[in-house]
PDB file of N, CA and C in Angstrom:
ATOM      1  N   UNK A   1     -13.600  11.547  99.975  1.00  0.00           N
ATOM      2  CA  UNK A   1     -14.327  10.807 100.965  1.00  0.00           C
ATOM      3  C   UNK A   1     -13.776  11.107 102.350  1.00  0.00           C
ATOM      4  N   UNK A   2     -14.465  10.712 103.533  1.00  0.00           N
ATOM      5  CA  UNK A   2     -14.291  11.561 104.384  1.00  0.00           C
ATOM      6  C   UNK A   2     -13.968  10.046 105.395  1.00  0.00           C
ATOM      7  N   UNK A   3     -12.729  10.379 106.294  1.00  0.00           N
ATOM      8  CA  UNK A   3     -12.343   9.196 106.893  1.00  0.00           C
ATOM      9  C   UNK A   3     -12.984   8.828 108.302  1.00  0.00           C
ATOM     10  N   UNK A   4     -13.774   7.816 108.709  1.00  0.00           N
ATOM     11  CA  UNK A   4     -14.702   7.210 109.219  1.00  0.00           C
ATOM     12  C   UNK A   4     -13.728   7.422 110.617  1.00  0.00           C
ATOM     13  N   UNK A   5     -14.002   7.849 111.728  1.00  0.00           N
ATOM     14  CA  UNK A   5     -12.804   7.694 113.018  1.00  0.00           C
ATOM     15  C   UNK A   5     -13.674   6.174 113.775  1.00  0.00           C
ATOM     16  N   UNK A   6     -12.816   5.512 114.276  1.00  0.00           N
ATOM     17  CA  UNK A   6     -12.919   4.365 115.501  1.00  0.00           C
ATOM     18  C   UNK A   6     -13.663   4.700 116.575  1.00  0.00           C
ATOM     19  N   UNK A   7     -15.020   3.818 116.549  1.00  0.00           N
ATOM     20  CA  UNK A   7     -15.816   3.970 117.784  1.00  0.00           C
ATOM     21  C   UNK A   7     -14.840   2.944 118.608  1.00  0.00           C
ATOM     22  N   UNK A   8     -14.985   3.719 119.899  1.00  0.00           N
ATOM     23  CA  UNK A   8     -14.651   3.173 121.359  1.00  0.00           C
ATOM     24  C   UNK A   8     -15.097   1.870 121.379  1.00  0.00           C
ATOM     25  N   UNK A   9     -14.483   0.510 122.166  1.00  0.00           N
ATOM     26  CA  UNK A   9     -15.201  -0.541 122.398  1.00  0.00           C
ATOM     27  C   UNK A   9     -14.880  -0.643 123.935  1.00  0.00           C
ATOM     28  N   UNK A  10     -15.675  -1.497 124.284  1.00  0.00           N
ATOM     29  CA  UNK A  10     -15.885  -2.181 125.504  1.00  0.00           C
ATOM     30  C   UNK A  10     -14.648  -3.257 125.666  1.00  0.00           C
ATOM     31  N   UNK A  11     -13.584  -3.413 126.754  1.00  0.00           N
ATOM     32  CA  UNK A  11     -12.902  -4.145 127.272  1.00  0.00           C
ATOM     33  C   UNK A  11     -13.131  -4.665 128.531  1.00  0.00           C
ATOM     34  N   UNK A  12     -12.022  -5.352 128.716  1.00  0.00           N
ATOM     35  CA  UNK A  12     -12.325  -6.718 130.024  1.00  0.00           C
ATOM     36  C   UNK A  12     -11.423  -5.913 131.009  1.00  0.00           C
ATOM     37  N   UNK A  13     -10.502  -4.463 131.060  1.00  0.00           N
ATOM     38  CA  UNK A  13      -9.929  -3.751 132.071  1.00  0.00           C
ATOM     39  C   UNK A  13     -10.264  -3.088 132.183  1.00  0.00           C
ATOM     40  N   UNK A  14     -10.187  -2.147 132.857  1.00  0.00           N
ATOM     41  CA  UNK A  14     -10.215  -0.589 133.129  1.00  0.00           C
ATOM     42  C   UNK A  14      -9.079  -0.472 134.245  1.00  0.00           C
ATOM     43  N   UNK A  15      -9.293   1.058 134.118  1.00  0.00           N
ATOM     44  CA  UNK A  15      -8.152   1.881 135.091  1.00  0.00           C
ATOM     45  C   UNK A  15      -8.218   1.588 136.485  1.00  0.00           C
ATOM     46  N   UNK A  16      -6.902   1.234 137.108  1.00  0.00           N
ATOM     47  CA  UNK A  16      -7.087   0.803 138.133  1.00  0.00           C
ATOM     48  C   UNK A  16      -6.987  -0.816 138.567  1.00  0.00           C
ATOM     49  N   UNK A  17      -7.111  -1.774 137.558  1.00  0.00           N
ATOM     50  CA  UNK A  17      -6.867  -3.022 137.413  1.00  0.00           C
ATOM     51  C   UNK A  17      -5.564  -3.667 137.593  1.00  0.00           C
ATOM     52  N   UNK A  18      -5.652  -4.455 138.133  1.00  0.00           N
ATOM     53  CA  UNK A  18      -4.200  -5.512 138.535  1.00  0.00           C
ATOM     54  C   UNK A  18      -4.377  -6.337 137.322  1.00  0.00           C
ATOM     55  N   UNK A  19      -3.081  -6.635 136.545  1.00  0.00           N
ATOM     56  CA  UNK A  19      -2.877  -6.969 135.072  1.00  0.00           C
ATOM     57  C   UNK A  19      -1.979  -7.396 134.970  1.00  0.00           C
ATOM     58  N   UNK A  20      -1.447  -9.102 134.353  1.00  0.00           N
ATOM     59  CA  UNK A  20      -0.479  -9.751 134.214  1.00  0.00           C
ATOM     60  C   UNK A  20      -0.308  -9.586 132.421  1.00  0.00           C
ATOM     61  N   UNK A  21       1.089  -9.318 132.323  1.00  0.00           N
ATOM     62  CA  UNK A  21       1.154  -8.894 130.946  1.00  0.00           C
ATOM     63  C   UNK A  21       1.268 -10.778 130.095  1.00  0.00           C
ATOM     64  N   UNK A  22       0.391 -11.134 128.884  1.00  0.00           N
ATOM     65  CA  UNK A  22       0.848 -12.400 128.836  1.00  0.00           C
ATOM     66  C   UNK A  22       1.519 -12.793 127.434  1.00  0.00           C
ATOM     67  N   UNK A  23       2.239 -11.578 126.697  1.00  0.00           N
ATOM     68  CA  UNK A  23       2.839 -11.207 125.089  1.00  0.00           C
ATOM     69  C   UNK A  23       3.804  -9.827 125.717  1.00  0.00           C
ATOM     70  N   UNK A  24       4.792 -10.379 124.726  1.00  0.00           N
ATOM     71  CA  UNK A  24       6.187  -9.148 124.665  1.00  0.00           C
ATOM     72  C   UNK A  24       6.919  -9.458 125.478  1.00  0.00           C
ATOM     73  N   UNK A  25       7.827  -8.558 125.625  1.00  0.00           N
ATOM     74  CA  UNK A  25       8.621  -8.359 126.249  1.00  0.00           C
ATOM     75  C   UNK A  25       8.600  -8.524 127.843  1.00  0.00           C
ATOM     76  N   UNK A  26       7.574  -7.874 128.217  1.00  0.00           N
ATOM     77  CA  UNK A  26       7.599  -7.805 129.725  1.00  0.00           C
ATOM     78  C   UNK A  26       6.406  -8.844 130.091  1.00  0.00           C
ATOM     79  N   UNK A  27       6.372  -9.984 129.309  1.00  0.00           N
ATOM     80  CA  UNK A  27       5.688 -11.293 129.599  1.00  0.00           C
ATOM     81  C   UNK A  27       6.085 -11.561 131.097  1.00  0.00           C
ATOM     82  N   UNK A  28       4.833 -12.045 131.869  1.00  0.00           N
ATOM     83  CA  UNK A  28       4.988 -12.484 133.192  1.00  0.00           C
ATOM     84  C   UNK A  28       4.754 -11.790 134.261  1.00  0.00           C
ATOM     85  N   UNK A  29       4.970 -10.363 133.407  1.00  0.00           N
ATOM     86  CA  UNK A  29       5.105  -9.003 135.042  1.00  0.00           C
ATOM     87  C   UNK A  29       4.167  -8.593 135.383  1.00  0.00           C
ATOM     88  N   UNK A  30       3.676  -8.038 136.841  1.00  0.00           N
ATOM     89  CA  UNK A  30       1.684  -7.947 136.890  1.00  0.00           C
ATOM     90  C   UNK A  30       2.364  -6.336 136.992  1.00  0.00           C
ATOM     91  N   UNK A  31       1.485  -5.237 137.203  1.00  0.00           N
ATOM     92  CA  UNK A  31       0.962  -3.912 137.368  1.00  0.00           C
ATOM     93  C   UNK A  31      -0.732  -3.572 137.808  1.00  0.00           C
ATOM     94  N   UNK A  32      -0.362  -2.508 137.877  1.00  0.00           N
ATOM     95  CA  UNK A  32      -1.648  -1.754 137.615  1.00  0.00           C
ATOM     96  C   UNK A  32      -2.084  -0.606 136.613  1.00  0.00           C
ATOM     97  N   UNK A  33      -3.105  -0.980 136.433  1.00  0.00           N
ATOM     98  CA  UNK A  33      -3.691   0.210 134.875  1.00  0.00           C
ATOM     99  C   UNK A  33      -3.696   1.604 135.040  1.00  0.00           C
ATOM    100  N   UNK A  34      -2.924   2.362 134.248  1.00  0.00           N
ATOM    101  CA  UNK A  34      -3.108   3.863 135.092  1.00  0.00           C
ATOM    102  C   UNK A  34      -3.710   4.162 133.859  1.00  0.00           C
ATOM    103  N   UNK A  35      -3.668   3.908 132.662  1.00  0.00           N
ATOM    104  CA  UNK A  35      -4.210   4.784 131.885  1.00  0.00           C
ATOM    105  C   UNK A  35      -5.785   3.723 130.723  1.00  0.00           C
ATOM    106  N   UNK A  36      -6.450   4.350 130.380  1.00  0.00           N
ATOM    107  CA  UNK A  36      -7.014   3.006 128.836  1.00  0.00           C
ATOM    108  C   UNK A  36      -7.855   4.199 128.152  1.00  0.00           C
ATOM    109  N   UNK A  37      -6.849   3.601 126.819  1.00  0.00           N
ATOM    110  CA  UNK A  37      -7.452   4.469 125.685  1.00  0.00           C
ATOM    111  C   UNK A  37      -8.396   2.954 124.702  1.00  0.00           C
ATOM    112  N   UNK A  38      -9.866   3.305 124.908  1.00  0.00           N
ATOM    113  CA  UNK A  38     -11.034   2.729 124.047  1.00  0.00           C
ATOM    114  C   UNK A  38     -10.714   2.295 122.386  1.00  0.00           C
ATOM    115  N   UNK A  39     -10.269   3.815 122.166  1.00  0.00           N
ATOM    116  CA  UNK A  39     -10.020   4.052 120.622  1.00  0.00           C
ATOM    117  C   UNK A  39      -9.233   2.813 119.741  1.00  0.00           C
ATOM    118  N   UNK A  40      -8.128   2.972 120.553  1.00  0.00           N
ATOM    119  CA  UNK A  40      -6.781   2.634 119.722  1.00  0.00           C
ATOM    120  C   UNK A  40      -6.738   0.856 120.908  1.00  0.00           C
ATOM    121  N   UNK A  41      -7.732   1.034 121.530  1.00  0.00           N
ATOM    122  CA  UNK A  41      -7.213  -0.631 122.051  1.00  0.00           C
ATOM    123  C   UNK A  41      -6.459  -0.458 123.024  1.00  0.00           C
ATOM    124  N   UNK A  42      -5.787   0.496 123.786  1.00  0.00           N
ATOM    125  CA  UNK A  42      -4.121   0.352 124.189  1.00  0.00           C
ATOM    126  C   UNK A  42      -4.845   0.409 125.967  1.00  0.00           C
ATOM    127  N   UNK A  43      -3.604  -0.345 126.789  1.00  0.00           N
ATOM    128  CA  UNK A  43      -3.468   0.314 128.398  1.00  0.00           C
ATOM    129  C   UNK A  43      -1.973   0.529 128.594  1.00  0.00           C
ATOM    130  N   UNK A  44      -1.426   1.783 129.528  1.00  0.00           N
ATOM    131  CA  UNK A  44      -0.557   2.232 130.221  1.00  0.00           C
ATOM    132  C   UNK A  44      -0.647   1.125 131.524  1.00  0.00           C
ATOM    133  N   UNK A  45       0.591   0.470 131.829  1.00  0.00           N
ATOM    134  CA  UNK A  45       0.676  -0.133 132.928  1.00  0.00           C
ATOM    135  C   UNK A  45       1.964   0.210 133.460  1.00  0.00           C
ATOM    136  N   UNK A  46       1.846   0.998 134.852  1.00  0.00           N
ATOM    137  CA  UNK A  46       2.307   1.245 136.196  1.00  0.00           C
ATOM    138  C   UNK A  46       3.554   0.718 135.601  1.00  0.00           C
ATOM    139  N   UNK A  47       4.968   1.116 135.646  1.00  0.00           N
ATOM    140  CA  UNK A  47       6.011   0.615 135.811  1.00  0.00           C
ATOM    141  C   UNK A  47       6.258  -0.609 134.301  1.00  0.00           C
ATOM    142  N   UNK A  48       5.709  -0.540 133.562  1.00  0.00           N
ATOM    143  CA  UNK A  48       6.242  -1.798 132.354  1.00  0.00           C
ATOM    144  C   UNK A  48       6.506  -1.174 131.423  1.00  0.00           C
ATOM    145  N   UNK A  49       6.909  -1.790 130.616  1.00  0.00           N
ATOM    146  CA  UNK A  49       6.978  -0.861 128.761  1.00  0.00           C
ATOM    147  C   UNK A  49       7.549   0.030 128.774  1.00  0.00           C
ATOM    148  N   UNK A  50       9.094   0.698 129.638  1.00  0.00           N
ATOM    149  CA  UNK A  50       9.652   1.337 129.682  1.00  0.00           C
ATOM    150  C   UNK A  50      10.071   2.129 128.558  1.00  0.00           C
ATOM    151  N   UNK A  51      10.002   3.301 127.942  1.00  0.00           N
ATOM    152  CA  UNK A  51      10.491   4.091 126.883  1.00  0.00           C
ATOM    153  C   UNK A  51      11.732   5.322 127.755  1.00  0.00           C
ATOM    154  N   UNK A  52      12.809   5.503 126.761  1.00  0.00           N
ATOM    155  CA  UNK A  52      13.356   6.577 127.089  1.00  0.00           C
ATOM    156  C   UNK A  52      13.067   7.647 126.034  1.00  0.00           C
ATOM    157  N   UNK A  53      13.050   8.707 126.924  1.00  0.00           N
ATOM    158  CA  UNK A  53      12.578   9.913 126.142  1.00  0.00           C
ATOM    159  C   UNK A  53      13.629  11.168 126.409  1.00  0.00           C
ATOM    160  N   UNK A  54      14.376  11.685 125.802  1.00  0.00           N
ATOM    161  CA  UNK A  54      15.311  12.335 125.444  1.00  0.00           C
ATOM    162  C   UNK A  54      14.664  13.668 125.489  1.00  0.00           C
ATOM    163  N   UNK A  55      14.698  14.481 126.315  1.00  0.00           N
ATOM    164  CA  UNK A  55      14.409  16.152 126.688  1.00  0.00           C
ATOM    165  C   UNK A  55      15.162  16.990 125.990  1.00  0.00           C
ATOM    166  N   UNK A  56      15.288  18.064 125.349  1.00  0.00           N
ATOM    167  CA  UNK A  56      16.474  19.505 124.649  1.00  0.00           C
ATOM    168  C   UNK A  56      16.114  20.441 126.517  1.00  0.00           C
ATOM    169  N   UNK A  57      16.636  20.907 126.465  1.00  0.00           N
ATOM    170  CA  UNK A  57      16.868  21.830 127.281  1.00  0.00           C
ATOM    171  C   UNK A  57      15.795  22.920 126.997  1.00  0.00           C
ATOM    172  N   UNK A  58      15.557  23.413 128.076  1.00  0.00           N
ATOM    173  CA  UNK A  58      14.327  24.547 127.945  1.00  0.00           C
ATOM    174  C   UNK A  58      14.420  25.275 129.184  1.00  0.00           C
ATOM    175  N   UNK A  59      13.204  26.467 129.204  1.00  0.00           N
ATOM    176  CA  UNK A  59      13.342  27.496 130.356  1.00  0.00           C
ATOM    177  C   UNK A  59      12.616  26.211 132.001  1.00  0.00           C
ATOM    178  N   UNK A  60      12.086  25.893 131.288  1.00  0.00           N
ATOM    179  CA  UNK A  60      11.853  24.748 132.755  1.00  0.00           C
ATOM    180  C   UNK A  60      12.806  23.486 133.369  1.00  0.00           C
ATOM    181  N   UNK A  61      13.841  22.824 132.151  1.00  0.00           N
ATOM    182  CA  UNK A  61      14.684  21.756 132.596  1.00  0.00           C
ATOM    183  C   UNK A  61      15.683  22.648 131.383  1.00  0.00           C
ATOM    184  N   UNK A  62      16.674  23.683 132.393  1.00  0.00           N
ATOM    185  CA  UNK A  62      17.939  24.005 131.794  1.00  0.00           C
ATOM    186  C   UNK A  62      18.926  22.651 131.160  1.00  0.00           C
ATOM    187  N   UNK A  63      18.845  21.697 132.081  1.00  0.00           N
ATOM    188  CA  UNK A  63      19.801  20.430 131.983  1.00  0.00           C
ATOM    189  C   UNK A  63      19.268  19.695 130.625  1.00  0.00           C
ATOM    190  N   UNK A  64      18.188  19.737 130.323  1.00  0.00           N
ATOM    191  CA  UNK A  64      17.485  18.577 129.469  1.00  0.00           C
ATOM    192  C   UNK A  64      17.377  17.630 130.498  1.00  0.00           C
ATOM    193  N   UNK A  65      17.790  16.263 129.266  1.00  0.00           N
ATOM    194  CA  UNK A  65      17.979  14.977 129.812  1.00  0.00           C
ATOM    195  C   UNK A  65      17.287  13.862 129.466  1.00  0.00           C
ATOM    196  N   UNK A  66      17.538  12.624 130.463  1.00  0.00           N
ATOM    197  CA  UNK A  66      16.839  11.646 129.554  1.00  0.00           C
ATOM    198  C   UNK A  66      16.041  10.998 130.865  1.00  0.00           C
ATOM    199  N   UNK A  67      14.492  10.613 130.153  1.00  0.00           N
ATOM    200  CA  UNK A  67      13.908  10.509 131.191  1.00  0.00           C
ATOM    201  C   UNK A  67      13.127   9.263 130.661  1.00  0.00           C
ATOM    202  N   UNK A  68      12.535   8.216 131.640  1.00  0.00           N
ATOM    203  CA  UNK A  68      11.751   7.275 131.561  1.00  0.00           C
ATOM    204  C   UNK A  68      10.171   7.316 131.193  1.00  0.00           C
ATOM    205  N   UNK A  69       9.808   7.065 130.881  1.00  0.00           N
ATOM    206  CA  UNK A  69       8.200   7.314 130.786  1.00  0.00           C
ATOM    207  C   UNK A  69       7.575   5.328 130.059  1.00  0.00           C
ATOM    208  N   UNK A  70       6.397   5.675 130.716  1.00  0.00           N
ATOM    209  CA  UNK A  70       5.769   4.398 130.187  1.00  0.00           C
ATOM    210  C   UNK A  70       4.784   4.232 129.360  1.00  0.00           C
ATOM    211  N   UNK A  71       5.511   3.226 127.999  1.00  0.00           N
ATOM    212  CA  UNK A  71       4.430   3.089 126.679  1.00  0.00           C
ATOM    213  C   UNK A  71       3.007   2.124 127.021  1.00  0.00           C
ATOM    214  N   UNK A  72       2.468   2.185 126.052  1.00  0.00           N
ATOM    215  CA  UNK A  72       1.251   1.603 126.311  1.00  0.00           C
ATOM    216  C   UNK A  72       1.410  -0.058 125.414  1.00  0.00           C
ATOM    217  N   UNK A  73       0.557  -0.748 126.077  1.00  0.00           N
ATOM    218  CA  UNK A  73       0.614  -2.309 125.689  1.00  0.00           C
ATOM    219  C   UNK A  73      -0.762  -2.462 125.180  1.00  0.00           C
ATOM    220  N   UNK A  74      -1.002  -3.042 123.941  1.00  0.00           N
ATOM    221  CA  UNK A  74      -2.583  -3.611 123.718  1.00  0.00           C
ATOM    222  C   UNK A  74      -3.204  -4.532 124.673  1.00  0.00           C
ATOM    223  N   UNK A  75      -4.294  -4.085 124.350  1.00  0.00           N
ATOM    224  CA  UNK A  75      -5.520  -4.691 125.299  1.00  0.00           C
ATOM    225  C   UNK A  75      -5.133  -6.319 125.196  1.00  0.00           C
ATOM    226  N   UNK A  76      -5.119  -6.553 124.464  1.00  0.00           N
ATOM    227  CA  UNK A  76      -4.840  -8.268 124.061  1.00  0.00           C
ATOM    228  C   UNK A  76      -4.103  -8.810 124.987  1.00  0.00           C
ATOM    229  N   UNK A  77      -2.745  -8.256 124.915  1.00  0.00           N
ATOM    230  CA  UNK A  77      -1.295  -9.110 125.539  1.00  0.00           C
ATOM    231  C   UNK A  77      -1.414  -8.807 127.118  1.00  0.00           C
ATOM    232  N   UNK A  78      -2.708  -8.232 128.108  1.00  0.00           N
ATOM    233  CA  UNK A  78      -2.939  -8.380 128.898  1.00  0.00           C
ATOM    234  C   UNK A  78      -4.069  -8.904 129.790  1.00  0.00           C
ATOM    235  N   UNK A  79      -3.802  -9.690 131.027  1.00  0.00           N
ATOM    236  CA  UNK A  79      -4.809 -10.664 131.463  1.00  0.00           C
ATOM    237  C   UNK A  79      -5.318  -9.787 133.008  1.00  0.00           C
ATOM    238  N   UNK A  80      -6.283  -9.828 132.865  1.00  0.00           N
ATOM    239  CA  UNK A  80      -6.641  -9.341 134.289  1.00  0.00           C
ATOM    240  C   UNK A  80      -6.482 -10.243 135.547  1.00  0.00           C
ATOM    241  N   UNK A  81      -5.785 -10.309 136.984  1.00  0.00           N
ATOM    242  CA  UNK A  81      -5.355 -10.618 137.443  1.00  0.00           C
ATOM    243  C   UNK A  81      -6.746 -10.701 138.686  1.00  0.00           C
ATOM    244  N   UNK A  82      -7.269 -11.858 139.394  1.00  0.00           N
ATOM    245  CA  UNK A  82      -8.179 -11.614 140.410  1.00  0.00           C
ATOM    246  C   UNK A  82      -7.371 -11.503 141.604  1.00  0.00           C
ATOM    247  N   UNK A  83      -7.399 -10.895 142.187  1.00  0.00           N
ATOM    248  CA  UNK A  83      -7.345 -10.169 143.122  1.00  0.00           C
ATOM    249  C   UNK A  83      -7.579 -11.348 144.505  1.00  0.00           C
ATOM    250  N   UNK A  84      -8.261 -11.480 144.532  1.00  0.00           N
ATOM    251  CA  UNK A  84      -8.592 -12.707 145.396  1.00  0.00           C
ATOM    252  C   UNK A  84      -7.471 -14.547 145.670  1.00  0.00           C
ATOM    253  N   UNK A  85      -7.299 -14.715 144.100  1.00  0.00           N
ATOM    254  CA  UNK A  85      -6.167 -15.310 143.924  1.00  0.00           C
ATOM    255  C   UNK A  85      -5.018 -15.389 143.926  1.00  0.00           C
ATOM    256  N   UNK A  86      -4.675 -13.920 143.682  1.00  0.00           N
ATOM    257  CA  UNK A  86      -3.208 -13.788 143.706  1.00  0.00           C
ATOM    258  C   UNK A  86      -2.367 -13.752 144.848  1.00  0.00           C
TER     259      UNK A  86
END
């Protein structure tokens, strides 16, 4: 049988949105949306959800290293922020 993939849905953000996170870890903190994946539910927000990501060395970063990058948070555990109010 052949595995059915996830239609896209419709959310209450998009890219570009001012967003108070209101679940996890970084409960309380606002951003903005840089990224939204439909599929999987998820948004990238500006500066939250910090991951470290560990580089090997290569012809472009001789040094390696360890670098920051930002995970994505479900659609859920974030509130859209009006703009007007804040």
């Amino acid at each position: 049988m052949a595995i059915k993939k996830a239609d896209p849905v419709q959310l209450h953000v998009k890219s570009g949105d001012t967003v108070k996170v209101i679940a996890g870890d970084e409960k309380g903190k606002t951003g903005v949306i840089k990224s939204v994946n439909r599929v999987t539910q998820r948004v990238v927000v500006e500066g939250l959800n910090l991951m470290t990501k560990h580089n090997k060395p290569s012809a472009k970063s001789p040094q390696g290293g360890i670098t920051k990058i930002e995970g994505s948070i479900h659609v859920s555990n974030v509130k859209k922020v009006d703009s007007a109010n804040a």
